[in-house]
PDB file of N, CA and C in Angstrom:
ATOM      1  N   UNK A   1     136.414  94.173 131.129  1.00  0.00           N
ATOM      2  CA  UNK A   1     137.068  94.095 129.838  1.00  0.00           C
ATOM      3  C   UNK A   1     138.053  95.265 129.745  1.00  0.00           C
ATOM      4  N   UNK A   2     139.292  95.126 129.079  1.00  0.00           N
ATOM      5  CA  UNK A   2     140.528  96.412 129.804  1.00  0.00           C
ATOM      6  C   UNK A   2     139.903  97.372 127.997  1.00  0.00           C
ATOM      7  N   UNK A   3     140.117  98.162 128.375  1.00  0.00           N
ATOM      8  CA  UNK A   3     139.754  99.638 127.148  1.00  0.00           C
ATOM      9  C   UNK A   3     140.757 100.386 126.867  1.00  0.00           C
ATOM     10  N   UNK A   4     141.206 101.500 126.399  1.00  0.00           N
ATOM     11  CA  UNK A   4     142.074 101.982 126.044  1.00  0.00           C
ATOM     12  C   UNK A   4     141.373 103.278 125.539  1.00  0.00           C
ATOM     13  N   UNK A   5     141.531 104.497 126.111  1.00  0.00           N
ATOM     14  CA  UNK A   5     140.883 105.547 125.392  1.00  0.00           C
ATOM     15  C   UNK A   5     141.792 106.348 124.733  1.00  0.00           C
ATOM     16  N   UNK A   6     141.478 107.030 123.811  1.00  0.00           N
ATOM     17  CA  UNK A   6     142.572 107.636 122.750  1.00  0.00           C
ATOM     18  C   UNK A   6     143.255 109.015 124.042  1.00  0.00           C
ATOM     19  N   UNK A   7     142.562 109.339 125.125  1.00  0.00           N
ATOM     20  CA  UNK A   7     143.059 110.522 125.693  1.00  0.00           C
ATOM     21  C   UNK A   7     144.149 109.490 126.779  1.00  0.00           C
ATOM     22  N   UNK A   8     144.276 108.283 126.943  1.00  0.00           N
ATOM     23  CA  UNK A   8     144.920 107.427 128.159  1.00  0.00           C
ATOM     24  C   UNK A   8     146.204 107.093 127.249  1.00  0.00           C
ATOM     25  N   UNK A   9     146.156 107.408 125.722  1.00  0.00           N
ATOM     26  CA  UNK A   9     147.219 106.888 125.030  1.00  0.00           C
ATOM     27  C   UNK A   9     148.370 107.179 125.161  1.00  0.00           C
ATOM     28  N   UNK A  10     148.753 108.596 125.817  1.00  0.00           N
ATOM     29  CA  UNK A  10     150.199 108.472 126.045  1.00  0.00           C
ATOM     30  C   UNK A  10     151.197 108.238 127.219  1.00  0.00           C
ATOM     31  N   UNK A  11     149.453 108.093 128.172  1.00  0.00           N
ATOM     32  CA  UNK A  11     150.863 107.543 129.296  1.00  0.00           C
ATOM     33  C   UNK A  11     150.717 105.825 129.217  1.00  0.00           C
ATOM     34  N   UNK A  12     149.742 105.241 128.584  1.00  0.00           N
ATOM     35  CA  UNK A  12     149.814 103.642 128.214  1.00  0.00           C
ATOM     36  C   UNK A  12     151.150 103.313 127.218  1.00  0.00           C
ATOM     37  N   UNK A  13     151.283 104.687 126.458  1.00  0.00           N
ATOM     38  CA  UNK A  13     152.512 104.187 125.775  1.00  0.00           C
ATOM     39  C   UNK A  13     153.934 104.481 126.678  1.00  0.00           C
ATOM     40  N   UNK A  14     153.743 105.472 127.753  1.00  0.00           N
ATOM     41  CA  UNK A  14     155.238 105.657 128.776  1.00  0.00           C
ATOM     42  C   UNK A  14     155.551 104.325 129.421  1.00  0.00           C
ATOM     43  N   UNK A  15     154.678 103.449 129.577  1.00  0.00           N
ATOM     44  CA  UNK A  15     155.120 102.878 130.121  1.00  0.00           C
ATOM     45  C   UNK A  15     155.531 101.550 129.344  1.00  0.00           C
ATOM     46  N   UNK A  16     155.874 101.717 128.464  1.00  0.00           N
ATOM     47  CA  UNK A  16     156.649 100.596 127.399  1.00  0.00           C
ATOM     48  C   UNK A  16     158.273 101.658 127.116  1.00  0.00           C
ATOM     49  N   UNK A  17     158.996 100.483 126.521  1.00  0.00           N
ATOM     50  CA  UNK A  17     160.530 101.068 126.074  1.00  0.00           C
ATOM     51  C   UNK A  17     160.545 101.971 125.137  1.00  0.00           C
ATOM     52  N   UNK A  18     161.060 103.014 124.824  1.00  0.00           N
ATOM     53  CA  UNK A  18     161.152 103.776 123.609  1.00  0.00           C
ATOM     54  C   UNK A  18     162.115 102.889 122.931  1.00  0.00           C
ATOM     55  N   UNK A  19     163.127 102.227 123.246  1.00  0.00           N
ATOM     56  CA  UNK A  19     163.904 101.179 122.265  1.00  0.00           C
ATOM     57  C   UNK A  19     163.377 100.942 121.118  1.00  0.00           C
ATOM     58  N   UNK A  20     163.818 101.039 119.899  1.00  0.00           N
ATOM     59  CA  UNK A  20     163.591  99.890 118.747  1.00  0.00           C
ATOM     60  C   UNK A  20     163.549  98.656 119.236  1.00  0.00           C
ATOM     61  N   UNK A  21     162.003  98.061 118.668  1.00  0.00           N
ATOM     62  CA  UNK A  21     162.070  96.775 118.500  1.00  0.00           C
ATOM     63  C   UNK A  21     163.297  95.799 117.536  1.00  0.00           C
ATOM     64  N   UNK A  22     163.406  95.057 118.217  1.00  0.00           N
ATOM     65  CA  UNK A  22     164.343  94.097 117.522  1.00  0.00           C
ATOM     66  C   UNK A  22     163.961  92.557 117.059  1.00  0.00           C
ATOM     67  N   UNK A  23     163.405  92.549 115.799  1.00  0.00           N
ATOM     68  CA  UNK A  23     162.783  91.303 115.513  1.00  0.00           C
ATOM     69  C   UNK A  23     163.152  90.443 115.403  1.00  0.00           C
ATOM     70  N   UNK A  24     162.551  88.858 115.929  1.00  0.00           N
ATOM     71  CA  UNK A  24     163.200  88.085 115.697  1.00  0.00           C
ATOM     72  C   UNK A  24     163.261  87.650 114.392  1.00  0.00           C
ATOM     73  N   UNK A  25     164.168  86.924 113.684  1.00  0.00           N
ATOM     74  CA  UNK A  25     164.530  86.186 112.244  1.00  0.00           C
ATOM     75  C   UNK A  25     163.690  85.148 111.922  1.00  0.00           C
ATOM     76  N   UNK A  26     162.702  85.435 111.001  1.00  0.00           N
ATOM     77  CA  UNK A  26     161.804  84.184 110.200  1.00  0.00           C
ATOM     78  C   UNK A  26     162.577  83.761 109.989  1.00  0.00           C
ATOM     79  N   UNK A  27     161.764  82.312 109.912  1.00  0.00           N
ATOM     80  CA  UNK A  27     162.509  80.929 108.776  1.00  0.00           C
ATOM     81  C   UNK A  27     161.135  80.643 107.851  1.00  0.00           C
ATOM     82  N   UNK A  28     161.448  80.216 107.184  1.00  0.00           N
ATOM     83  CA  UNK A  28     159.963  79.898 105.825  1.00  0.00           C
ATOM     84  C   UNK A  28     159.091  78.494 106.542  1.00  0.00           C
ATOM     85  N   UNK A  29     160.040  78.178 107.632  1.00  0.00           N
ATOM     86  CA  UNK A  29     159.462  77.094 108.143  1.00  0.00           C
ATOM     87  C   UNK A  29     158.610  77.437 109.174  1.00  0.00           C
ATOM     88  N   UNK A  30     158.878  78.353 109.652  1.00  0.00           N
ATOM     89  CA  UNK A  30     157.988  78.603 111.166  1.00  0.00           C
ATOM     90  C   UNK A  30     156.580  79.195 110.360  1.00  0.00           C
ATOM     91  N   UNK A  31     156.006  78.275 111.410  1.00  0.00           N
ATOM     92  CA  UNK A  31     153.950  78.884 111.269  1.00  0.00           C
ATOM     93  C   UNK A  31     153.794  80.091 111.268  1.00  0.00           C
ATOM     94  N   UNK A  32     152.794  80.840 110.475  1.00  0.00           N
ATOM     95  CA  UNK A  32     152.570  82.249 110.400  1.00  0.00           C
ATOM     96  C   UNK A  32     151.032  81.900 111.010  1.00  0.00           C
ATOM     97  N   UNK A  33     150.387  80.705 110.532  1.00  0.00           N
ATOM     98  CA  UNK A  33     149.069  80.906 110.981  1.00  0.00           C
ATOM     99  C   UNK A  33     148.301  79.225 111.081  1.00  0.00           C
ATOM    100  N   UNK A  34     147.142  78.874 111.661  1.00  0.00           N
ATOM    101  CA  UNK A  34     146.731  77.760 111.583  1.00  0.00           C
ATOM    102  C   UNK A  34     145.192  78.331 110.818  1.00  0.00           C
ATOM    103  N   UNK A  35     145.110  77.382 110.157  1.00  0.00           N
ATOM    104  CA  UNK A  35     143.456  77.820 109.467  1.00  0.00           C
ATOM    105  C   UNK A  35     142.822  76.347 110.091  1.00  0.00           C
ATOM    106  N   UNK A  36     141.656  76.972 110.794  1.00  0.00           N
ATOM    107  CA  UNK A  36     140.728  75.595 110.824  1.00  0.00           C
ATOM    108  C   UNK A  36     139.518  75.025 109.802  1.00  0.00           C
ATOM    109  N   UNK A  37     139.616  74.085 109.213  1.00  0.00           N
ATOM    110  CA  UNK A  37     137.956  73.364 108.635  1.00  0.00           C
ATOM    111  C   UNK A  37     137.218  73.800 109.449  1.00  0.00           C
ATOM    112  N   UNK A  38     135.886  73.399 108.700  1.00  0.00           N
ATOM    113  CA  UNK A  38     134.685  73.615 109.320  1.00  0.00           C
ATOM    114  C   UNK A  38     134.128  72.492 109.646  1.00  0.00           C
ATOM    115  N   UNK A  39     134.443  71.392 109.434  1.00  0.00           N
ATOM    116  CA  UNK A  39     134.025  70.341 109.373  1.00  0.00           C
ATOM    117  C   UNK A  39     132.900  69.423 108.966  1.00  0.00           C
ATOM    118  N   UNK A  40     132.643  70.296 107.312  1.00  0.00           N
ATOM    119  CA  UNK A  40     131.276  70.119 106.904  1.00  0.00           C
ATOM    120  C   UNK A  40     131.344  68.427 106.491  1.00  0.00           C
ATOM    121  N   UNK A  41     131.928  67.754 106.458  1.00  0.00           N
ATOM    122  CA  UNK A  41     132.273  66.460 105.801  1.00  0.00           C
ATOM    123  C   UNK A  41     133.058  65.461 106.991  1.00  0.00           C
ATOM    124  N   UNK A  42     133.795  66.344 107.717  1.00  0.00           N
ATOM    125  CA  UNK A  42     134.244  65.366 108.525  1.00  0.00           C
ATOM    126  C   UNK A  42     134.546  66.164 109.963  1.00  0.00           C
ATOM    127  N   UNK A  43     135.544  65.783 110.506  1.00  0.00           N
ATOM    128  CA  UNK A  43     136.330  66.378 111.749  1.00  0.00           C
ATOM    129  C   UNK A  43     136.374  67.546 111.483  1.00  0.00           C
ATOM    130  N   UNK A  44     136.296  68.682 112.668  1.00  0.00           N
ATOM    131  CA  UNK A  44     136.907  70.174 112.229  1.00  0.00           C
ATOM    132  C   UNK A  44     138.389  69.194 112.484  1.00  0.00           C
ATOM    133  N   UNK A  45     139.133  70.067 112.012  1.00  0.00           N
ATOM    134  CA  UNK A  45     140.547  69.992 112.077  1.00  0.00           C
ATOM    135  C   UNK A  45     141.396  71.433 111.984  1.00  0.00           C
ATOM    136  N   UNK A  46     142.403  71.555 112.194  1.00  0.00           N
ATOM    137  CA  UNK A  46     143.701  72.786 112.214  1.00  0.00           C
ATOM    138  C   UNK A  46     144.359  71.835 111.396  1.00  0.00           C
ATOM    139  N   UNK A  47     145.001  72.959 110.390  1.00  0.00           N
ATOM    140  CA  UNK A  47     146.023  73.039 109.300  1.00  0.00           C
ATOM    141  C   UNK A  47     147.119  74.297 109.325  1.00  0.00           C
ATOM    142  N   UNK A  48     148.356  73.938 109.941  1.00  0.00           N
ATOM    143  CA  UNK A  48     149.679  74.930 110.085  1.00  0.00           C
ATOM    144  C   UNK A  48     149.845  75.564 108.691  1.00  0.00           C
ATOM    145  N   UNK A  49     149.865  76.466 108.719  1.00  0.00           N
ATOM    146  CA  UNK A  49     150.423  77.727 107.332  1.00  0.00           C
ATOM    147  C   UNK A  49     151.393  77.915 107.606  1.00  0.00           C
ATOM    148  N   UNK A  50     152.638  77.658 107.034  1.00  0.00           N
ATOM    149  CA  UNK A  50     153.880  78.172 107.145  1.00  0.00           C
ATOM    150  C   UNK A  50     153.680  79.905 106.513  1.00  0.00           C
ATOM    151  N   UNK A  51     155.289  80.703 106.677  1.00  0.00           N
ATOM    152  CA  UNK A  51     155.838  81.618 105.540  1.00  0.00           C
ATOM    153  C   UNK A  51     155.721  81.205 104.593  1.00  0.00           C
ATOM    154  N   UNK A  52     156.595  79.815 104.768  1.00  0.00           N
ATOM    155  CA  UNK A  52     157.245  79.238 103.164  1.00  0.00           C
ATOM    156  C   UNK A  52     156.021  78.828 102.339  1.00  0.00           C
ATOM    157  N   UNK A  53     154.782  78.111 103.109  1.00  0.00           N
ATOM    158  CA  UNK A  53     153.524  78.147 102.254  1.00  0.00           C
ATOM    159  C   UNK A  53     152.877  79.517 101.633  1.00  0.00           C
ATOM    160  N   UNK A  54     153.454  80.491 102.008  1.00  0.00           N
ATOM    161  CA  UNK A  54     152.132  81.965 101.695  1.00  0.00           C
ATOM    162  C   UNK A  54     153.389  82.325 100.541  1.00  0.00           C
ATOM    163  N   UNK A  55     154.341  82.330 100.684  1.00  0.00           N
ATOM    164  CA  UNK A  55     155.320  82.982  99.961  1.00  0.00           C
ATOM    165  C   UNK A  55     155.559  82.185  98.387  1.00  0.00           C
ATOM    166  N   UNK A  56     155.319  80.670  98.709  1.00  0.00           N
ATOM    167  CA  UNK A  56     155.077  79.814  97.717  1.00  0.00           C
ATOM    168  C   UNK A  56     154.002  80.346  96.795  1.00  0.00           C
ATOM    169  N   UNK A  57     152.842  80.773  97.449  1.00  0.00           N
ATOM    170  CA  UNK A  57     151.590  81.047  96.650  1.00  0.00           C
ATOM    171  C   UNK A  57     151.905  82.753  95.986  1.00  0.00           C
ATOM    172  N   UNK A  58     152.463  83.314  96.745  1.00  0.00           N
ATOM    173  CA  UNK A  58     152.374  84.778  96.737  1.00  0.00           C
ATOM    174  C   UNK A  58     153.198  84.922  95.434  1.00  0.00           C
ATOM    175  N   UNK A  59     154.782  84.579  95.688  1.00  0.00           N
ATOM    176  CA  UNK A  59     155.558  84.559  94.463  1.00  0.00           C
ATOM    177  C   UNK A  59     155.436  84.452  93.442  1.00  0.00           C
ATOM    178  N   UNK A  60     154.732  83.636  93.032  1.00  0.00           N
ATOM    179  CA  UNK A  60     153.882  83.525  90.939  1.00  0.00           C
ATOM    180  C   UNK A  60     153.040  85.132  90.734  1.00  0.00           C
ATOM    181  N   UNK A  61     151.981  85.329  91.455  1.00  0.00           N
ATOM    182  CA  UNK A  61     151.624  86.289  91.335  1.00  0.00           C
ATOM    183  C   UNK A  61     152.698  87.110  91.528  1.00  0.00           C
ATOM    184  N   UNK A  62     153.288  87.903  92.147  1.00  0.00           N
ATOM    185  CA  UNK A  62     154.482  88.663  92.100  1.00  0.00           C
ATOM    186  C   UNK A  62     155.290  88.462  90.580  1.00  0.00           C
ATOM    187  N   UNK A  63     155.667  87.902  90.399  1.00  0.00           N
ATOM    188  CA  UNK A  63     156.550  87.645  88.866  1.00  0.00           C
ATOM    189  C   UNK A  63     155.177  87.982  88.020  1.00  0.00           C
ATOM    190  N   UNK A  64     154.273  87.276  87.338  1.00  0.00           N
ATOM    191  CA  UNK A  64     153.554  87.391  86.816  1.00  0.00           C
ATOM    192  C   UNK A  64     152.709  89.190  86.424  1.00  0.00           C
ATOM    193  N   UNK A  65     152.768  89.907  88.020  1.00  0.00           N
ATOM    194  CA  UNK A  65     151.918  90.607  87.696  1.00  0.00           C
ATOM    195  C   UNK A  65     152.623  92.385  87.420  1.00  0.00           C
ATOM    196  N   UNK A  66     154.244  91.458  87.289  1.00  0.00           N
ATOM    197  CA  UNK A  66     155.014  92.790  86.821  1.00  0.00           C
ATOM    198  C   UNK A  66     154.934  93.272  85.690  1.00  0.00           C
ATOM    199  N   UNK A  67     154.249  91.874  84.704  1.00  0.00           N
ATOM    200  CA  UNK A  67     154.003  92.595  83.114  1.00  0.00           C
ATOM    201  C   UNK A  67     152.539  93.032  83.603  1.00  0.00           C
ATOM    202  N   UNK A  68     152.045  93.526  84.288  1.00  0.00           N
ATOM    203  CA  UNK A  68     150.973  94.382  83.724  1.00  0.00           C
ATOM    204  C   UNK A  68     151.160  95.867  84.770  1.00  0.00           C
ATOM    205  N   UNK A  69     152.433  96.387  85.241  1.00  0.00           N
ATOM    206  CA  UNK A  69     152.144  96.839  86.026  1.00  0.00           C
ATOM    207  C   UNK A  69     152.253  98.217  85.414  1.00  0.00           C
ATOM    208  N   UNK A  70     152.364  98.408  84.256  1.00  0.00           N
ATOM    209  CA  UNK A  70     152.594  99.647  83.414  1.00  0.00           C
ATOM    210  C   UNK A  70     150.885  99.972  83.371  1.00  0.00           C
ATOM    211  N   UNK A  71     149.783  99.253  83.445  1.00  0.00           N
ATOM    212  CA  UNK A  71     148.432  99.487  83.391  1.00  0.00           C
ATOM    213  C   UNK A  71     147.857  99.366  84.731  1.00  0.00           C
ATOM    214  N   UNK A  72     148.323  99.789  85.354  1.00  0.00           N
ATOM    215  CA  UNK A  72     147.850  99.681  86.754  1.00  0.00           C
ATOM    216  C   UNK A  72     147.751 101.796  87.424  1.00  0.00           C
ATOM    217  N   UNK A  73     148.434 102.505  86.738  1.00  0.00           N
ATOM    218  CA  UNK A  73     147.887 103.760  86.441  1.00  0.00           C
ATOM    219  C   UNK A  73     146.511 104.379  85.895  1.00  0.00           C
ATOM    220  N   UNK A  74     146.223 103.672  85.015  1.00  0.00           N
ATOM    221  CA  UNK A  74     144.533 103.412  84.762  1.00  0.00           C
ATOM    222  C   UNK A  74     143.634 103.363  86.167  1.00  0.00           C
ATOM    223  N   UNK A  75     143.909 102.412  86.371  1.00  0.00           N
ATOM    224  CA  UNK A  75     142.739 101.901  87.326  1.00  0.00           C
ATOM    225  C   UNK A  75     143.378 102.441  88.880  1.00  0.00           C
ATOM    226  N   UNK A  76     144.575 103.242  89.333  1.00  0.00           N
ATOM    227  CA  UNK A  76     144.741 103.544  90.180  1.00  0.00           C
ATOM    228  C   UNK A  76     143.736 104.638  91.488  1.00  0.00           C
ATOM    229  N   UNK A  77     143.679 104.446  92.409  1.00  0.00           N
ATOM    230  CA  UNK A  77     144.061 103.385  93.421  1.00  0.00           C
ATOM    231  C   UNK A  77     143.377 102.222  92.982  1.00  0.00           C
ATOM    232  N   UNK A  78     144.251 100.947  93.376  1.00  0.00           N
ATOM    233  CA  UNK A  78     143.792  99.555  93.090  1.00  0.00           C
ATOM    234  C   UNK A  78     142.723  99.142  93.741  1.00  0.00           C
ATOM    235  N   UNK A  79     141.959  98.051  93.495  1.00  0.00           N
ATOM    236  CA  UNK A  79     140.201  98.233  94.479  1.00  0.00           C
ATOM    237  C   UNK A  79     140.006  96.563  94.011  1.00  0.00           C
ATOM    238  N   UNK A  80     139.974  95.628  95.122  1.00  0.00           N
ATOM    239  CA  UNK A  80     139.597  94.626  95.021  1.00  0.00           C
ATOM    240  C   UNK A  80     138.311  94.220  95.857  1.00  0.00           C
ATOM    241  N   UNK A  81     137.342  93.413  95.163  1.00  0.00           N
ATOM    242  CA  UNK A  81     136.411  93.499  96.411  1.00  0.00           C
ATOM    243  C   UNK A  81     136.479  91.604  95.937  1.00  0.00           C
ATOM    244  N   UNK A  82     136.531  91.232  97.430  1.00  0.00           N
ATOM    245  CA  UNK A  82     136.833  89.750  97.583  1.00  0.00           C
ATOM    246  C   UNK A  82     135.460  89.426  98.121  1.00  0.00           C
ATOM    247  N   UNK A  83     134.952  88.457  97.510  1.00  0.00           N
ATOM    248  CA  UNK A  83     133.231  87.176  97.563  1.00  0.00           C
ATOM    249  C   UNK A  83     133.908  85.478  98.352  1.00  0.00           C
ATOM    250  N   UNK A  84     135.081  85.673  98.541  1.00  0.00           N
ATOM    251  CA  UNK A  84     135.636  84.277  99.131  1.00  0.00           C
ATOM    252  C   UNK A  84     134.933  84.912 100.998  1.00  0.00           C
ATOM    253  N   UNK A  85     134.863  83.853 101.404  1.00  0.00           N
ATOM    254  CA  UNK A  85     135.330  83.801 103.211  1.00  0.00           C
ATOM    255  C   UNK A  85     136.708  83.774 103.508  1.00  0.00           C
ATOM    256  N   UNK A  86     136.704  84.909 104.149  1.00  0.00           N
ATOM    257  CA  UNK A  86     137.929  84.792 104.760  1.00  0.00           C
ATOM    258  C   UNK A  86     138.695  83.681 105.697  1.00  0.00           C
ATOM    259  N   UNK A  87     137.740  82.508 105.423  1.00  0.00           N
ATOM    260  CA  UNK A  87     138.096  81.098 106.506  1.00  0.00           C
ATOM    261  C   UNK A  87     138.574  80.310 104.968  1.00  0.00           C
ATOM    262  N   UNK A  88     138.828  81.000 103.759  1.00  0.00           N
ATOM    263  CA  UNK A  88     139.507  79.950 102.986  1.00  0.00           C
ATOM    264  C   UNK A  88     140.466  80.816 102.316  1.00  0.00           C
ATOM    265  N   UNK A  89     141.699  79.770 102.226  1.00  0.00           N
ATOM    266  CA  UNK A  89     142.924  80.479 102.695  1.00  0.00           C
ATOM    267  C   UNK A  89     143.234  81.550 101.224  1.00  0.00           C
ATOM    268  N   UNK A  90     142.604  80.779  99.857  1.00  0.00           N
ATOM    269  CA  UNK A  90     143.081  81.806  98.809  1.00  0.00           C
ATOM    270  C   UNK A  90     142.115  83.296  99.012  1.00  0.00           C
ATOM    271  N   UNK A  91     141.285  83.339  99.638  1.00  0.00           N
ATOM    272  CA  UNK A  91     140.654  84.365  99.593  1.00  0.00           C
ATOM    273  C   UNK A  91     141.599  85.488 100.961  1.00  0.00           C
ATOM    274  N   UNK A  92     142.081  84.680 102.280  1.00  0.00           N
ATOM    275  CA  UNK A  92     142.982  85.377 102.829  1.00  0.00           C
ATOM    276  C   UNK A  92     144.480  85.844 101.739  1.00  0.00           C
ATOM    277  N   UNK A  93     144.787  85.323 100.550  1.00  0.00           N
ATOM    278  CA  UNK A  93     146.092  85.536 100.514  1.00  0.00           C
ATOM    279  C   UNK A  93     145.324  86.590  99.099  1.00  0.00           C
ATOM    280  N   UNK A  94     144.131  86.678  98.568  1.00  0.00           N
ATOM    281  CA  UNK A  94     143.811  88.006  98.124  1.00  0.00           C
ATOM    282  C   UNK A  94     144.080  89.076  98.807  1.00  0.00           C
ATOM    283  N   UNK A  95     143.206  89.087 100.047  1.00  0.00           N
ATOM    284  CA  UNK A  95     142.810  90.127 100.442  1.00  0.00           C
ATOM    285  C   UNK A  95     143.613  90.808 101.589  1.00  0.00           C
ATOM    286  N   UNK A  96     144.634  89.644 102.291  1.00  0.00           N
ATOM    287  CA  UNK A  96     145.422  90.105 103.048  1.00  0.00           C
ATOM    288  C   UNK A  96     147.114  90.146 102.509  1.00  0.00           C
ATOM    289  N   UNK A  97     147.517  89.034 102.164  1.00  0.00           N
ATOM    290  CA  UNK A  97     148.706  89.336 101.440  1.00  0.00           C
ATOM    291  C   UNK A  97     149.037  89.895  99.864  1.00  0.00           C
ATOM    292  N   UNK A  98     148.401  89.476  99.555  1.00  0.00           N
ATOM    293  CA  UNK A  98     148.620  90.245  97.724  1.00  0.00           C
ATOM    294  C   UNK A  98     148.193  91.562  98.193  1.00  0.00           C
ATOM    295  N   UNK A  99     146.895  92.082  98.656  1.00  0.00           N
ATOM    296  CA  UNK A  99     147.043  93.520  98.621  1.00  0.00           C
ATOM    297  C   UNK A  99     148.278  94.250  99.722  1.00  0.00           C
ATOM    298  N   UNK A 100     148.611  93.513 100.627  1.00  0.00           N
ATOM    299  CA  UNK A 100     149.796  94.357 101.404  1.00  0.00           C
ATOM    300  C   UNK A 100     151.268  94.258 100.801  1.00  0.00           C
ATOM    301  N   UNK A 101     151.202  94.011  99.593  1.00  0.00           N
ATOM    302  CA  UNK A 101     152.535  93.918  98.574  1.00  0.00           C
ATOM    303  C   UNK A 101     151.930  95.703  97.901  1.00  0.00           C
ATOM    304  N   UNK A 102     150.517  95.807  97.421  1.00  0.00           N
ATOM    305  CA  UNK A 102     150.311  97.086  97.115  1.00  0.00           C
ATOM    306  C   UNK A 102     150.332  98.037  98.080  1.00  0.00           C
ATOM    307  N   UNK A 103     150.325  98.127  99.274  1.00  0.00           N
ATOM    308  CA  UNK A 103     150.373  99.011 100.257  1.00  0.00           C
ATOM    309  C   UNK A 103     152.099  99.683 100.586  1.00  0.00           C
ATOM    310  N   UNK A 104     152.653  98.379 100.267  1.00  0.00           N
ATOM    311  CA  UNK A 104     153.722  98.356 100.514  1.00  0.00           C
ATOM    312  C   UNK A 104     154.988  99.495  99.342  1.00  0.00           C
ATOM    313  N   UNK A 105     153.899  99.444  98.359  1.00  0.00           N
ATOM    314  CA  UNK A 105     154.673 100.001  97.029  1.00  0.00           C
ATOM    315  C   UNK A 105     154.678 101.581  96.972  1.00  0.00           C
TER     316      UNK A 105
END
């Protein structure tokens, strides 16, 4: 199994480019992720997540949660504790995208 020890870290990093990465350009269309069923009822199955699906969901909250953001000094740092599985997707777009809009701020 390959390891990585924190003392091997800088010649594992010599041997990559010091260049800036140069990212490629989303489209709202390209897949960010596939979530699978569990298949308690039927087939497991895969379901494609676009951008344009997370950004769809993300955006209301975003508008919405600018009127309260004058009370968000109160309760600062923000602290969510999520009871969803992370195998269903609103509980990923708690805990992974809505809070990395606060990380981000």
């Amino acid at each position: 199994m390959p390891t990585l020890t924190l003392d091997d870290l800088q010649e594992a990093l010599r041997r990559h480019s010091a260049e800036p990465y140069n990212p490629v350009p989303i489209e709202a269309s390209d897949p960010l992720e596939i979530v699978f069923t569990s298949g308690t009822t039927a087939e497991p199955k895969g379901v494609v997540i676009s951008h344009g699906n997370v950004l769809g969901n993300v955006a209301p909250l975003e508008e919405e949660i600018r009127k309260y953001l004058k009370y968000e000094r109160f309760v600062h740092p923000v602290r969510f504790l999520n009871l969803l599985p992370l195998s269903h997707v609103f509980g990923q777009f708690l805990e992974f995208f809505f809070l990395s809009y606060w990380a981000a701020r």
